[in-house]
N, C-alpha and C. Protein backbone atom coordinates (compact mmCIF):
# COMPACT_ATOMS: atom_id res chain seq x y z
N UNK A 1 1.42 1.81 15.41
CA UNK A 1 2.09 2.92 14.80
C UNK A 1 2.87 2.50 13.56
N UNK A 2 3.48 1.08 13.42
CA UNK A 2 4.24 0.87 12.32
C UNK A 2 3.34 -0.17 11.88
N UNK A 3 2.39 0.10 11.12
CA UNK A 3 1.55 -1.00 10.56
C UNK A 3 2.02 -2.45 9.72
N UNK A 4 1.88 -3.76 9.59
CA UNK A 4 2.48 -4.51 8.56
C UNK A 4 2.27 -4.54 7.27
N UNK A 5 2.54 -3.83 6.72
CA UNK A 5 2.16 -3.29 5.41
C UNK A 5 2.60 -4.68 4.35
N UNK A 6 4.08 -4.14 5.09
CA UNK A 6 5.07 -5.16 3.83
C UNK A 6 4.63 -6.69 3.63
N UNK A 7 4.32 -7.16 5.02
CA UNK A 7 3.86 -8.69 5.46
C UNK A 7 2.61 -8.39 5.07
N UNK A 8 1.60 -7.61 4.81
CA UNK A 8 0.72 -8.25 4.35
C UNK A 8 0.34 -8.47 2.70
N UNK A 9 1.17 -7.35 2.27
CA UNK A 9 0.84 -7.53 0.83
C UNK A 9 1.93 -8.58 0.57
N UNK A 10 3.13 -9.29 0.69
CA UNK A 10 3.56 -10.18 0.19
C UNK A 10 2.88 -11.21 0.50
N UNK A 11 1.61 -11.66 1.44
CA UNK A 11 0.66 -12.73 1.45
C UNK A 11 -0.05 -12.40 0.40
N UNK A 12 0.18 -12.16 -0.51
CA UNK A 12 -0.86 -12.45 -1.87
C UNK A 12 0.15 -12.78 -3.24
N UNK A 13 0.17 -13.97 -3.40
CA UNK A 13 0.27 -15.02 -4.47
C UNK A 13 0.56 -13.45 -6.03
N UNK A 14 -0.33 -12.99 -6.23
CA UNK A 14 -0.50 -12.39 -7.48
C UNK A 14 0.10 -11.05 -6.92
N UNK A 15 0.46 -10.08 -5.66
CA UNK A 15 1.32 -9.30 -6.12
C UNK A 15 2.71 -9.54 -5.97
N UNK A 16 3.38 -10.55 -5.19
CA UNK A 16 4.46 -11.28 -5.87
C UNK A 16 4.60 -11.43 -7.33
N UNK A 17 3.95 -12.14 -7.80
CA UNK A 17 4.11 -12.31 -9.23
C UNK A 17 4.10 -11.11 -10.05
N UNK A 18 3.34 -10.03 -9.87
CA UNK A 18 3.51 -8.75 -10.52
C UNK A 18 5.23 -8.11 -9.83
N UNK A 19 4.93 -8.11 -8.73
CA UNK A 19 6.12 -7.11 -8.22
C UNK A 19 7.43 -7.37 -7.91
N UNK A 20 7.23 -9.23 -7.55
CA UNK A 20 8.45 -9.63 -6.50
C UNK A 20 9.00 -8.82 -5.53
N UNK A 21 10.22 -8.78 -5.06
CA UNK A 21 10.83 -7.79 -4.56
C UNK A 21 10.31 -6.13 -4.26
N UNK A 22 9.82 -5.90 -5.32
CA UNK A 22 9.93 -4.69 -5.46
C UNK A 22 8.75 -3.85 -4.71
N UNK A 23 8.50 -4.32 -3.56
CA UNK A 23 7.49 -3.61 -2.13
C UNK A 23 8.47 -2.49 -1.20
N UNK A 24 7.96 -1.03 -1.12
CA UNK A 24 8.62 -1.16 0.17
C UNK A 24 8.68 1.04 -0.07
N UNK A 25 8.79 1.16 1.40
CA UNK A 25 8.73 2.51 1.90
C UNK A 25 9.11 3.45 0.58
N UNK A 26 10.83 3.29 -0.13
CA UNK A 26 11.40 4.10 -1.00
C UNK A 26 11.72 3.03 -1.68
N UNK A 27 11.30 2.93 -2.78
CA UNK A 27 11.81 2.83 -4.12
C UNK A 27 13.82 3.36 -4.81
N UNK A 28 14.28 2.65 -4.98
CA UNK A 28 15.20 3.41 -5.50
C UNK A 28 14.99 4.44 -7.14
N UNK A 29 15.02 5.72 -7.80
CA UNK A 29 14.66 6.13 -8.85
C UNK A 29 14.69 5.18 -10.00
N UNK A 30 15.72 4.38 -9.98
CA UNK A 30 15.79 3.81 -10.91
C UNK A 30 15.31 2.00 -11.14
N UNK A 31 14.55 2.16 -10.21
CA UNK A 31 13.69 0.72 -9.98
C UNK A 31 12.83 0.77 -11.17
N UNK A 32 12.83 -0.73 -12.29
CA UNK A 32 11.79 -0.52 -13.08
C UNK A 32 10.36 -0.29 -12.76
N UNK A 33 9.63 -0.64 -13.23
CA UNK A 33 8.22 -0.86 -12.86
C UNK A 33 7.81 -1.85 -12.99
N UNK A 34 6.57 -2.73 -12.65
CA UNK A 34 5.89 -2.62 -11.14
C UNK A 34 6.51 -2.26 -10.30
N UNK A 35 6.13 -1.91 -9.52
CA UNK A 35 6.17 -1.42 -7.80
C UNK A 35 5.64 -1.05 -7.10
N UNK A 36 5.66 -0.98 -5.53
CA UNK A 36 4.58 -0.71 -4.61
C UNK A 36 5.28 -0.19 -3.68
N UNK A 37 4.83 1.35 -3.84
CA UNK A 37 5.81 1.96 -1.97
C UNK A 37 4.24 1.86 -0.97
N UNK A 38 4.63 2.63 -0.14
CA UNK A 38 3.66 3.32 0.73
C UNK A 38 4.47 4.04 1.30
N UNK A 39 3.28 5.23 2.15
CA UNK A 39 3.81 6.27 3.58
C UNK A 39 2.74 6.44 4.53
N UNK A 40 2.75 6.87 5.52
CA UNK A 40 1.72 6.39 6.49
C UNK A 40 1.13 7.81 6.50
N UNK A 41 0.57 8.14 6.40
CA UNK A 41 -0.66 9.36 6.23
C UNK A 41 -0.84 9.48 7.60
N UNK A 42 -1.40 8.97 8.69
CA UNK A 42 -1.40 9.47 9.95
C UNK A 42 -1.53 8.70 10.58
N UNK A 43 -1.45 8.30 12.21
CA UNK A 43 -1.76 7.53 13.00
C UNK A 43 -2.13 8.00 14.09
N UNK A 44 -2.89 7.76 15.14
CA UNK A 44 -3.97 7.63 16.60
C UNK A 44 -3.80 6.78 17.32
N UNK A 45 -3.08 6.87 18.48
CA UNK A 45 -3.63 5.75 19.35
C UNK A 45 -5.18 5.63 20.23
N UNK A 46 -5.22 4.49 20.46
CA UNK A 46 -6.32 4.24 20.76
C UNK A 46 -6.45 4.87 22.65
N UNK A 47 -6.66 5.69 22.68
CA UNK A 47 -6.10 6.37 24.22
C UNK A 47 -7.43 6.02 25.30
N UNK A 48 -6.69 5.92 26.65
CA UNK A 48 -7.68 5.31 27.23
C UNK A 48 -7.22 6.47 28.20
N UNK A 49 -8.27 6.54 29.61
CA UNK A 49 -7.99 6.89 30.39
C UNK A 49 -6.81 6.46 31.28
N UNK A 50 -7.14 5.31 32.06
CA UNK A 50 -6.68 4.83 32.54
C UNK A 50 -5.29 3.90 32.65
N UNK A 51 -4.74 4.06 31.53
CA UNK A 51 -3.58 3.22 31.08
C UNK A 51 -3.31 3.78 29.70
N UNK A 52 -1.87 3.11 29.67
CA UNK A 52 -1.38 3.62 28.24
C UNK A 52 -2.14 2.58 27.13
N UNK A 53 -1.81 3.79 25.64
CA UNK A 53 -3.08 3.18 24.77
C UNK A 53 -2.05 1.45 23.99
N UNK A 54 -3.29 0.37 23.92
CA UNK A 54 -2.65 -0.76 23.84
C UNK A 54 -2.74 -1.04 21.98
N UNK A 55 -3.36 -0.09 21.42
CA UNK A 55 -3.74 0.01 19.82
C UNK A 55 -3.53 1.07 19.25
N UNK A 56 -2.84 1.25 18.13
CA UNK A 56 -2.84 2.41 17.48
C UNK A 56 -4.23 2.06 15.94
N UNK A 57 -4.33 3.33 15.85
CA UNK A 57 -5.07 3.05 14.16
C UNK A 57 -4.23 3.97 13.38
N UNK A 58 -3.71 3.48 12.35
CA UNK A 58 -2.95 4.10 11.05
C UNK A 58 -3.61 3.88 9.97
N UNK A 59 -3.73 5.49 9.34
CA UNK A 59 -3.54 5.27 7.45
C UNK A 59 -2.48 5.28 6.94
N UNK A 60 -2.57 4.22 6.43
CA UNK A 60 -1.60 4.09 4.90
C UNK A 60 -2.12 4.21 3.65
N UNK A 61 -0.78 5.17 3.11
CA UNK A 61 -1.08 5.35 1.50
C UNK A 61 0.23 4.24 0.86
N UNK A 62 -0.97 3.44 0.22
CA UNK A 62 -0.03 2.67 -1.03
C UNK A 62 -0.46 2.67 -2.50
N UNK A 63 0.75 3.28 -2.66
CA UNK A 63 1.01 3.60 -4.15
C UNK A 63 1.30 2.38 -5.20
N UNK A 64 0.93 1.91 -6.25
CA UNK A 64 1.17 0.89 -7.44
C UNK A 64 1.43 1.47 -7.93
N UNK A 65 2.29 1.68 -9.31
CA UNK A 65 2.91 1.53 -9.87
C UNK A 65 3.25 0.63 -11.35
N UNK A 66 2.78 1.27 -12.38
CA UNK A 66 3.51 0.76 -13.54
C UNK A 66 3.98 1.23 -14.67
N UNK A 67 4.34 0.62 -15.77
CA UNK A 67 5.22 1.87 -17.01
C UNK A 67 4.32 2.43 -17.97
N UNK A 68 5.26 3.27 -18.43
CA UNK A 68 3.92 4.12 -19.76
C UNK A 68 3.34 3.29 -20.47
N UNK A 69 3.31 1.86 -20.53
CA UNK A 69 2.37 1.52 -22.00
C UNK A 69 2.04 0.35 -20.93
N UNK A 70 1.93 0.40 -19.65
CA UNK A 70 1.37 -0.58 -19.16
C UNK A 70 0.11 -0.29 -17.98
N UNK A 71 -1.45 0.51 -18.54
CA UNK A 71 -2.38 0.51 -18.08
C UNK A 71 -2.80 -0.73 -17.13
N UNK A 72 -2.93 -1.62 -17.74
CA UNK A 72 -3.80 -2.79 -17.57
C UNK A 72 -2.88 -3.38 -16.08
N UNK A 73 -1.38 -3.44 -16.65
CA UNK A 73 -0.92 -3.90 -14.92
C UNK A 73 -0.77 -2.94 -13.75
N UNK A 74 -1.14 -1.68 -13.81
CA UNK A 74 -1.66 -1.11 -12.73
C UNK A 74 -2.73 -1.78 -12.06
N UNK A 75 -3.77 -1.71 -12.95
CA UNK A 75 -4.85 -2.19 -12.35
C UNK A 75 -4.66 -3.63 -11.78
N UNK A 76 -3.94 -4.05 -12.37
CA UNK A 76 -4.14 -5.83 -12.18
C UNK A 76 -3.30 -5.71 -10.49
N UNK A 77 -2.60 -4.97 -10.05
CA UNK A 77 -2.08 -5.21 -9.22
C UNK A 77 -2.23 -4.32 -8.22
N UNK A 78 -3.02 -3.03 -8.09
CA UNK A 78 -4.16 -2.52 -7.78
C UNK A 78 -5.27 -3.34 -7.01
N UNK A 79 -5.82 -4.40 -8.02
CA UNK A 79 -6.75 -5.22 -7.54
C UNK A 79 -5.96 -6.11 -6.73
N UNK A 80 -5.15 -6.26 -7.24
CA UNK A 80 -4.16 -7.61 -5.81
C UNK A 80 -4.17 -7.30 -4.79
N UNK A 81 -3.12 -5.87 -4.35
CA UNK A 81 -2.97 -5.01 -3.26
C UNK A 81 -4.25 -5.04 -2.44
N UNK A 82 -5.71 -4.69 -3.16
CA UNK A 82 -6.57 -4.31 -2.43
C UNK A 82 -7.21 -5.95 -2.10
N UNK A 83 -7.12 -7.03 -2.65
CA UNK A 83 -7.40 -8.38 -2.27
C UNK A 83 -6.52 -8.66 -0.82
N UNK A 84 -5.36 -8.49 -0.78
CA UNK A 84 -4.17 -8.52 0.20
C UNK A 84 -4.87 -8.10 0.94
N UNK A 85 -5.71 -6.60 1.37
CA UNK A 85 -6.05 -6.12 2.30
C UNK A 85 -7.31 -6.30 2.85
N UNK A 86 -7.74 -6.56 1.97
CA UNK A 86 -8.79 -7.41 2.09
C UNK A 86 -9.12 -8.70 3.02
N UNK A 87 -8.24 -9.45 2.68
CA UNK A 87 -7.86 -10.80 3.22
C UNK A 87 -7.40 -10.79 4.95
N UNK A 88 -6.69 -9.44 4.54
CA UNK A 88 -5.87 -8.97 6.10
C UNK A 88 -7.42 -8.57 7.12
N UNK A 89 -8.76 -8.02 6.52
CA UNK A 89 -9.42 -7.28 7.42
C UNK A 89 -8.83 -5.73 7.49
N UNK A 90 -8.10 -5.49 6.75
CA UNK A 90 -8.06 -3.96 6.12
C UNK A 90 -8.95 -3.33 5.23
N UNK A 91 -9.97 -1.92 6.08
CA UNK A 91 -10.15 -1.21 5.16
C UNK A 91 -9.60 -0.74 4.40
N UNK A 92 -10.00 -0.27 3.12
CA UNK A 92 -8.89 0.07 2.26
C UNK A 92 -10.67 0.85 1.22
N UNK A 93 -9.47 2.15 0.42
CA UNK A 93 -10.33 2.79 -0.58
C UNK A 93 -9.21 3.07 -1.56
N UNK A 94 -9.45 2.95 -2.79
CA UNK A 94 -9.07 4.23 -3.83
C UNK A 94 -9.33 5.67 -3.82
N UNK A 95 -7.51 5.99 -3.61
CA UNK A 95 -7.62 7.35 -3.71
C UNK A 95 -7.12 8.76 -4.57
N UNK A 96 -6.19 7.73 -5.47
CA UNK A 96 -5.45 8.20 -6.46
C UNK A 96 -5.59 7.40 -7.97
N UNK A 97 -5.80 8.00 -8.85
CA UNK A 97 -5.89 7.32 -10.22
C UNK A 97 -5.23 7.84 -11.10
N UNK A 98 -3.95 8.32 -11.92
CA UNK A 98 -3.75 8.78 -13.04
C UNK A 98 -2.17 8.46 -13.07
N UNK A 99 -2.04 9.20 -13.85
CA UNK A 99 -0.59 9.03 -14.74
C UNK A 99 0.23 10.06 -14.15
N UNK A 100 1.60 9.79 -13.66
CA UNK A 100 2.46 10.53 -13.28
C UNK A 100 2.63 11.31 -14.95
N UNK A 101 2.96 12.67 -14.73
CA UNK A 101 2.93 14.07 -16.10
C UNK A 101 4.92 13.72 -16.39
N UNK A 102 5.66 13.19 -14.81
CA UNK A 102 6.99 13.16 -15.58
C UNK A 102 7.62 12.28 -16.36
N UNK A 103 7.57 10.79 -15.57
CA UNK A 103 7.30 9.91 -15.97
C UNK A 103 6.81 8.74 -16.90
N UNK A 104 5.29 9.58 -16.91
CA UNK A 104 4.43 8.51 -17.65
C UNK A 104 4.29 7.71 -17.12
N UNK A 105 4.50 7.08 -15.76
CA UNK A 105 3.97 5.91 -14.91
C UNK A 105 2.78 5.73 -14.46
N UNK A 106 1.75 4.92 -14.83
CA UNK A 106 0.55 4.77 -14.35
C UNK A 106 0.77 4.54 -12.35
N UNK A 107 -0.03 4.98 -11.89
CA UNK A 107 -0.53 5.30 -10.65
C UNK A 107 -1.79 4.90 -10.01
N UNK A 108 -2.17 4.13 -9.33
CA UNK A 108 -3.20 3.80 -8.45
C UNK A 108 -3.29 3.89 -6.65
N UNK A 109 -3.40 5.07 -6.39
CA UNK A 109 -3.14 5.17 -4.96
C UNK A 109 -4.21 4.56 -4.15
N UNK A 110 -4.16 3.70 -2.96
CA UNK A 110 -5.06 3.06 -1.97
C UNK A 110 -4.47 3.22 -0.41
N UNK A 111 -5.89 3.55 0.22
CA UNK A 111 -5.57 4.48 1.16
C UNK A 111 -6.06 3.18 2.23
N UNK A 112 -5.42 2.68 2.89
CA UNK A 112 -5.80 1.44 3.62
C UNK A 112 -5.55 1.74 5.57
N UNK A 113 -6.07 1.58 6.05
CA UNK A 113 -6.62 1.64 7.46
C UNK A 113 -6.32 0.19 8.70
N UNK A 114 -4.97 0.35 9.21
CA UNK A 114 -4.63 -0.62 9.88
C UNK A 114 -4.92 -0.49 11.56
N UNK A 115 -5.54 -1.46 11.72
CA UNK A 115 -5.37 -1.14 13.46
C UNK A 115 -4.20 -2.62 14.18
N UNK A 116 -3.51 -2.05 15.22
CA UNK A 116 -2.19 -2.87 15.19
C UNK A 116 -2.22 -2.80 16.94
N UNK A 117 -2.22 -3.99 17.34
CA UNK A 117 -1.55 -3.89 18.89
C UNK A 117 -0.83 -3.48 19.06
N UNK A 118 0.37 -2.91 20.25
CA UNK A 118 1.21 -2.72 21.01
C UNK A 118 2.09 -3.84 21.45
């Protein structure tokens, strides 16, 4: 139900270096850019008859993050995120691509698929 989101994307070398710190559920408004939230889109346990369920499966949406004149490090850290999950044995898709209209913050949403013991 509470997937390791945070632990798994700080196992990747390159979105540290893009993001450091700056992973995590809420953002404060005034956090520069890079950054990486997520929110969990839904979760299932794995239900059995006979006993309580010992697995949940969760989607997560994680959002990247970068500033108006910085295309290129969306992507670059975009591709990290989805290496991270990768590495983890997380499915994962692109599901969001564009530019926040208030902002101007480039945006890359990835919709990643954790299954997690109990």
């Amino acid at each position: 139900m509470f997937p390791p989101v945070y632990q798994t994307l700080r196992a990747n070398a390159t979105v540290l270096a893009l993001v450091g710190e700056s992973i995590g559920m809420n953002m404060p408004a005034e956090t520069p850019p890079p950054y990486v939230t997520w929110f969990i889109v839904t979760g299932q346990p794995h239900d059995t008859l006979s006993e309580a369920p010992q697995s949940d499966f969760t989607s997560v949406q994680i959002d990247c993050y970068s500033g108006p004149t910085a295309e290129r490090t969306v992507r670059d850290l975009a591709e990290a995120v989805r290496a991270a999950l990768d590495s983890a044995g997380v499915h994962n898709r692109v599901v969001v691509n564009l530019r926040e209209p208030d902002t101007k913050f480039y945006r890359v949403g990835i919709e990643a698929d954790f299954i997690t013991q109990r």
